[in-house]
Protein backbone atom coordinates (compact mmCIF):
# COMPACT_ATOMS: atom_id res chain seq x y z
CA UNK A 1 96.84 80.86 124.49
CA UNK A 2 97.59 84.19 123.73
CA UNK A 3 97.22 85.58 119.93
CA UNK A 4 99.94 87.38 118.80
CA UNK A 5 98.76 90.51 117.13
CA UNK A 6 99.83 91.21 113.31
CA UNK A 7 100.51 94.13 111.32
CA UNK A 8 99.55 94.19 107.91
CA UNK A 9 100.29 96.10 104.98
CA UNK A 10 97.42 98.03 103.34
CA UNK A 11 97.12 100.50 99.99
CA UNK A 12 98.87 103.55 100.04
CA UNK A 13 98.01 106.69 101.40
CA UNK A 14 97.93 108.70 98.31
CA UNK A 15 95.00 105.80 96.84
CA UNK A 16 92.50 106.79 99.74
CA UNK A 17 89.73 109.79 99.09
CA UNK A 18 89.29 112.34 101.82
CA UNK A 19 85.58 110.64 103.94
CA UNK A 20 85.32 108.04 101.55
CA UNK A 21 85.40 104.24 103.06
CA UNK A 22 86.86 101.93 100.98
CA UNK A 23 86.88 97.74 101.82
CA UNK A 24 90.15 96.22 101.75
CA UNK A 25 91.16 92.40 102.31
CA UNK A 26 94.35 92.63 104.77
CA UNK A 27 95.08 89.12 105.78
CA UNK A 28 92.05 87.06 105.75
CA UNK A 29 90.17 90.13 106.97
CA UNK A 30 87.59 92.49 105.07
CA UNK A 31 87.93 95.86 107.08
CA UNK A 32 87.62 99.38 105.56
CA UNK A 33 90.06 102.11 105.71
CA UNK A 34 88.66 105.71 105.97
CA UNK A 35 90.70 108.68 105.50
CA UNK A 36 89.81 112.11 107.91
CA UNK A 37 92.37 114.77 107.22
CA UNK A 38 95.72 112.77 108.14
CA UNK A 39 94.43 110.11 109.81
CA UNK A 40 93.38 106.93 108.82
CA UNK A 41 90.60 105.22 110.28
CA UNK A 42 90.45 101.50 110.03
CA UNK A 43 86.68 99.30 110.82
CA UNK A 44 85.04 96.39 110.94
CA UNK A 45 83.84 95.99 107.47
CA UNK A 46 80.26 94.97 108.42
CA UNK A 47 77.69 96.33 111.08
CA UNK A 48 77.52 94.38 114.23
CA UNK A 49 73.84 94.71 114.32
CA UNK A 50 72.56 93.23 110.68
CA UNK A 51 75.86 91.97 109.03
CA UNK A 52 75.27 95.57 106.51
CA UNK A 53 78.58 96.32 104.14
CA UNK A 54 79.50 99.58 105.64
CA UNK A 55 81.57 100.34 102.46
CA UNK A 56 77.94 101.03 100.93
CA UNK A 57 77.18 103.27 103.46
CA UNK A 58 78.09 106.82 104.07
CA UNK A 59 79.10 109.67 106.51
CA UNK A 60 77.37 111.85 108.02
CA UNK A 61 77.67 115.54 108.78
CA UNK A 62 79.29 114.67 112.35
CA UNK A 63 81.67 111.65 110.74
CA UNK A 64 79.72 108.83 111.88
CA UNK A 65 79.40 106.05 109.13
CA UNK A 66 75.83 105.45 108.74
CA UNK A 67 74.83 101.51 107.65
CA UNK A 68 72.86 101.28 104.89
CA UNK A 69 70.74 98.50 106.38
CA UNK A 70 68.73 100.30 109.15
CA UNK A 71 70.85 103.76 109.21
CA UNK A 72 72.64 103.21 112.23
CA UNK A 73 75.73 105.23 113.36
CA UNK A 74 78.99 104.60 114.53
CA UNK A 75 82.29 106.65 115.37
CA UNK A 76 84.77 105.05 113.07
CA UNK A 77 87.84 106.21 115.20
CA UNK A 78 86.38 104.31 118.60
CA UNK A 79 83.51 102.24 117.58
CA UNK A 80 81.30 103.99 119.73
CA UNK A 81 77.42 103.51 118.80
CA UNK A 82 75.98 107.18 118.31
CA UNK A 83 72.80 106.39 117.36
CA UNK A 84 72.03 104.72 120.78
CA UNK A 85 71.05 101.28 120.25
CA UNK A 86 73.89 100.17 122.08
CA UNK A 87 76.05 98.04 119.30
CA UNK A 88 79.59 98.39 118.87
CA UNK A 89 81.57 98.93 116.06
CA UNK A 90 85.31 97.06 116.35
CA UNK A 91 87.84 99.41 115.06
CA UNK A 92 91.39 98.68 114.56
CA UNK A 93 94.92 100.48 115.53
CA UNK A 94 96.48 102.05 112.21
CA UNK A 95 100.25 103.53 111.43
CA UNK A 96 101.60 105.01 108.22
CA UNK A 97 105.04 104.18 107.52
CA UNK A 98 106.64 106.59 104.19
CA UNK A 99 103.06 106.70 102.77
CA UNK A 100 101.77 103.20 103.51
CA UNK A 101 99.08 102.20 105.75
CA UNK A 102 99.61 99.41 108.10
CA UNK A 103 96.37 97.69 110.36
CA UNK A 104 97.25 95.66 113.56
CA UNK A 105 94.41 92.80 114.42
C-alpha cells in the first residue's frame, strides 16, 4: 500500500527568526522549521544517532545544525551528515503559500 503524502499547515512566516530552529507539532509529527534567508528548512526533530532534540542545538558557522548530544552535524536542507559518521538527517519538502509555511510527509 502506498501512503499518500500530506501537506500540512505550519506557523507563519513572519513568526520564524532568521537561523533559529524552532519545534513544531504538524500532524502527529514533531519536526523543526528553520528559516535561511527566504527559505524554509524543515527536519526531523531529533538526531538519528542518539534521539538528541535538535531544537536545543545550534548552527554552526557553515549552517549545519549541530546536536547537542555528541555535537554532530547535519545539512538541514538535504540531511546530509557533515561531520562524517555516516547518519542521516530526514528532511522534509516545504512551500509558502501568502506567508504560510506548509510541510509535506
Amino acid at each position: 500500500m502506498i501512503e499518500e503524502k500530506v501537506w500540512y499547515s505550519g506557523p507563519n512566516t513572519g513568526s520564524l527568526e532568521e537561523g533559529k530552529i524552532v519545534e513544531v507539532l504538524l500532524g502527529e509529527k514533531t519536526l523543526c522549521l528553520l528559516k535561511r534567508g527566504e527559505k524554509i528548512l524543515a527536519f526531523s526533530a531529533l538526531c538519528p544517532h542518539a534521539s538528541g532534540r535538535l531544537c536545543e542545538g545550534k548552527i554552526d558557522s557553515r549552517g549545519n545544525v549541530v546536536c547537542p548530544v555528541h555535537q554532530y552535524r547535519f545539512n538541514p536542507a538535504n540531511g546530509y551528515n557533515s561531520s562524517g559518521e555516516g547518519y542521516h538527517l530526514k528532511t522534509f519538502p516545504v512551500k509558502l503559500e501568502d506567508g504560510l509555511i506548509f510541510v509535506q510527509f
